[in-house]
C-alpha atoms as a PDB file:
ATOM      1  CA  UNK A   1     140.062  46.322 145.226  1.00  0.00           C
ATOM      2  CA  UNK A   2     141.518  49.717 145.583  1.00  0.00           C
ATOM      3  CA  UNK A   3     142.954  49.010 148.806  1.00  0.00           C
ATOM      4  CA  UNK A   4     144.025  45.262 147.785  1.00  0.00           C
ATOM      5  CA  UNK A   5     146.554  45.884 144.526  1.00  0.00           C
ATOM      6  CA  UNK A   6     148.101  42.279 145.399  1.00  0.00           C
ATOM      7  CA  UNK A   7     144.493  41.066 143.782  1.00  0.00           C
ATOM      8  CA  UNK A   8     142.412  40.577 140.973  1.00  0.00           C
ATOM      9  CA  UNK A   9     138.612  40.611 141.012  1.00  0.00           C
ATOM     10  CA  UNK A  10     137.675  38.329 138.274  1.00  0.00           C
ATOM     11  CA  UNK A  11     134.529  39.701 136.238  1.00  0.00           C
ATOM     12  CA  UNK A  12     134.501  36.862 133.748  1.00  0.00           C
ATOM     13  CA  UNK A  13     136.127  34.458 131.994  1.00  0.00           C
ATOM     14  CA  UNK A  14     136.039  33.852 127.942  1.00  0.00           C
ATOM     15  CA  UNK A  15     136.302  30.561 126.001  1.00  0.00           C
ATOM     16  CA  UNK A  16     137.140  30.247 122.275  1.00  0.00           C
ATOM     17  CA  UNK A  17     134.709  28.100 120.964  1.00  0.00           C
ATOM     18  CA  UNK A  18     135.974  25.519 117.792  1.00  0.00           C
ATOM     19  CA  UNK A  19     134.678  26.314 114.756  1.00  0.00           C
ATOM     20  CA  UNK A  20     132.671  28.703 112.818  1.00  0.00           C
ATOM     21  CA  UNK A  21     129.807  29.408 115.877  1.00  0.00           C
ATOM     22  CA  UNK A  22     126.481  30.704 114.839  1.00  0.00           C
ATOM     23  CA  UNK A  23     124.760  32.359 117.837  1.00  0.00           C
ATOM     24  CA  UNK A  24     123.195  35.890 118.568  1.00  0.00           C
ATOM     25  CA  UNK A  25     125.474  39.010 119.887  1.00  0.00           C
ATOM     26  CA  UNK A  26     126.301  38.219 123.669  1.00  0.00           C
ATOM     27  CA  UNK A  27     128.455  41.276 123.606  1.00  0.00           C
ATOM     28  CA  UNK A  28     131.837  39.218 122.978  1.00  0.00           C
ATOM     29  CA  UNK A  29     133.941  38.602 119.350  1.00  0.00           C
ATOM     30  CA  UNK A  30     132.848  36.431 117.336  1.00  0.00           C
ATOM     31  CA  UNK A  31     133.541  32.681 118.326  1.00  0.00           C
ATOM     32  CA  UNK A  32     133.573  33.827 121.985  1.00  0.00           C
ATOM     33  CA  UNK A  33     131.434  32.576 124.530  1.00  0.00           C
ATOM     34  CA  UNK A  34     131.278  33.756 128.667  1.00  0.00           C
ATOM     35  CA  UNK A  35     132.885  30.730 130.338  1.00  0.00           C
ATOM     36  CA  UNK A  36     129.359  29.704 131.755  1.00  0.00           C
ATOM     37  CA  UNK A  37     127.363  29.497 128.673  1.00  0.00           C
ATOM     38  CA  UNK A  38     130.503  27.249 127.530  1.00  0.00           C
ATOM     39  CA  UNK A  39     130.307  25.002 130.642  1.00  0.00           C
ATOM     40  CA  UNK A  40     126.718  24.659 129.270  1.00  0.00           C
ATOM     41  CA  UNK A  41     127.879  24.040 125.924  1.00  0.00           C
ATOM     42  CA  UNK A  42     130.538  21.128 127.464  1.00  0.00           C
ATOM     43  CA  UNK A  43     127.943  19.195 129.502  1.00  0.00           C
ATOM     44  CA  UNK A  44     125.593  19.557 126.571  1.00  0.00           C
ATOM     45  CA  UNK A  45     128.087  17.945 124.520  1.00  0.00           C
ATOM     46  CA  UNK A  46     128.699  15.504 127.238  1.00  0.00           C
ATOM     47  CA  UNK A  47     125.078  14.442 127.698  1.00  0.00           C
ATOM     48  CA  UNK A  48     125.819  15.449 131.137  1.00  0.00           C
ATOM     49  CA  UNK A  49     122.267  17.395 132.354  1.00  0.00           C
ATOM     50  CA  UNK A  50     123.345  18.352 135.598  1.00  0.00           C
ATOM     51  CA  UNK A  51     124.169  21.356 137.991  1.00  0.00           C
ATOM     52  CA  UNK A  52     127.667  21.362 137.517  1.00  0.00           C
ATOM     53  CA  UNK A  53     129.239  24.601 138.679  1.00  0.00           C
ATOM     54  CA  UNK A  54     126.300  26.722 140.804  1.00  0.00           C
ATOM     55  CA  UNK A  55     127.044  29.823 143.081  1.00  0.00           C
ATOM     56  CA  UNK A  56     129.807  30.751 144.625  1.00  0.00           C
ATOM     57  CA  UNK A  57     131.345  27.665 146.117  1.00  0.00           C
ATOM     58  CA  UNK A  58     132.817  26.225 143.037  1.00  0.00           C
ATOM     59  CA  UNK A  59     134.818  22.751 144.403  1.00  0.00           C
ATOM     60  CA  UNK A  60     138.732  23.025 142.301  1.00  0.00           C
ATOM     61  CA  UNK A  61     138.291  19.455 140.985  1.00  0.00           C
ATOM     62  CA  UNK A  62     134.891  20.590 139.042  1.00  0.00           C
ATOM     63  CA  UNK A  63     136.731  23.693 137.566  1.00  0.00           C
ATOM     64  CA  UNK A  64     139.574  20.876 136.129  1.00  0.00           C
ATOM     65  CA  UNK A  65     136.870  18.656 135.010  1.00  0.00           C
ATOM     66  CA  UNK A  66     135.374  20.994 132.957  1.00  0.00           C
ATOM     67  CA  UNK A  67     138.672  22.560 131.800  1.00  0.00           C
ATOM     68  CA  UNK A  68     139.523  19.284 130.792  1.00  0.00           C
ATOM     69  CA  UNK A  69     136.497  18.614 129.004  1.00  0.00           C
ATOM     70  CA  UNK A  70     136.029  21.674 127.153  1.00  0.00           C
ATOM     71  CA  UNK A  71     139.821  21.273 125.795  1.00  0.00           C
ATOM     72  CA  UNK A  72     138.397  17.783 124.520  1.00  0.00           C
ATOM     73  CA  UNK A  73     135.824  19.554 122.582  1.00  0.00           C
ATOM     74  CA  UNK A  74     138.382  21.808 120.913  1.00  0.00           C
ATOM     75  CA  UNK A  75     137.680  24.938 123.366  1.00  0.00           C
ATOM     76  CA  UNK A  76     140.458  27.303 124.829  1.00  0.00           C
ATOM     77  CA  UNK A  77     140.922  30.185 126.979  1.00  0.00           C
ATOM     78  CA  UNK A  78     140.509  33.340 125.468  1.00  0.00           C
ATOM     79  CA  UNK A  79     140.687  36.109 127.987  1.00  0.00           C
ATOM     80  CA  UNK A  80     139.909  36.836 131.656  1.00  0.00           C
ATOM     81  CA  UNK A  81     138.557  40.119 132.627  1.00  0.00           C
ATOM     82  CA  UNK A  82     138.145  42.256 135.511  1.00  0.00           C
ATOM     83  CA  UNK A  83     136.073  45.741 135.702  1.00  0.00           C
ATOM     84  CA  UNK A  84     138.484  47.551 133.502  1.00  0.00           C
ATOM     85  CA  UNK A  85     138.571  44.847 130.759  1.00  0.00           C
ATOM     86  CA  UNK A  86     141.028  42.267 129.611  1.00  0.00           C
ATOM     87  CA  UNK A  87     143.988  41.357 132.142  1.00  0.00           C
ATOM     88  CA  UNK A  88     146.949  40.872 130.537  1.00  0.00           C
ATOM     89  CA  UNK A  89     149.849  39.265 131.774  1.00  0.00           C
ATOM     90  CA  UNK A  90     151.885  41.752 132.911  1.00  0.00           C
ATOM     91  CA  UNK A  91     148.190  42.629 135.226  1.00  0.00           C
ATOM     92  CA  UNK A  92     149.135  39.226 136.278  1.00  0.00           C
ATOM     93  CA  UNK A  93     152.883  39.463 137.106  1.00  0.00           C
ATOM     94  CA  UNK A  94     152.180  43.070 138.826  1.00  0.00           C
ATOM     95  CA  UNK A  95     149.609  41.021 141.542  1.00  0.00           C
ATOM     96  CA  UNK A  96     151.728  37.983 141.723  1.00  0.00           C
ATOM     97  CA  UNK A  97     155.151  40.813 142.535  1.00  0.00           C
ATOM     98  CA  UNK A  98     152.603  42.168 145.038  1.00  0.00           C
ATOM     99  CA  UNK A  99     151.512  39.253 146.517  1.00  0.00           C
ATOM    100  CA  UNK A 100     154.811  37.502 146.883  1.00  0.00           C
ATOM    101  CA  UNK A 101     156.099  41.319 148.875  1.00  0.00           C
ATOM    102  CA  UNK A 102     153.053  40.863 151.241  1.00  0.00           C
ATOM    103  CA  UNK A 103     154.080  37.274 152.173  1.00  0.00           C
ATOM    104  CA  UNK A 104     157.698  38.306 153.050  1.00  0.00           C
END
C-alpha cells in the first residue's frame, strides 16, 4: 500500500444498525455492527438462509442487493476503515486526486 498511495485497502466496513441494539462488545460503538454480521442480520430479516456474499469474489449486483436491503431495514453506512482506522473523505479525495494523475 506504501508503494500504491492512489489506493485504499479496505479493512472493514460499518453499518448503523436502527434502533436501540442489544448485543455483546464486538469492539465497535454502540449500534454498530461489521458490515458482515449486518448482511447476516439483512437476510435474517429477509428469511433469506443463503450464502449470499462468500470469499473474495463478491459479484457488484449482490453488494447493491444487500445495500438496498439493509437501507429497507432502516440500516446506513457508518464508516469504512483501513489499517490506520476510519477514512475520511478527504482520505478519499487524496486517492481519487492520485488516481485521476496516474490515468493522465
Amino acid at each position: 500500500v506504501a508503494k500504491r498511495p492512489d489506493v485504499l485497502v479496505i479493512e472493514s466496513g460499518e453499518i448503523q444498525l436502527p434502533g436501540e441494539v442489544h448485543m455483546k462488545d464486538i469492539g465497535l460503538p454502540k449500534g454498530i455492527a461489521y458490515a458482515c454480521l449486518a448482511e447476516t442480520i439483512v437476510l435474517a430479516l429477509e428469511a433469506r438462509f443463503e450464502n449470499f456474499t462468500l470469499g473474495r469474489n463478491i459479484e457488484w449486483e449482490k453488494v447493491r442487493e444487500i445495500y438496498k436491503l439493509g437501507l429497507k431495514h432502516g440500516m446506513k453506512l457508518a464508516a469504512i476503515s483501513g489499517v490506520n482506522g476510519v477514512f475520511t473523505e478527504e482520505d478519499f479525495e487524496r486517492v481519487r486526486v492520485l488516481a485521476a494523475s496516474e490515468e493522465a
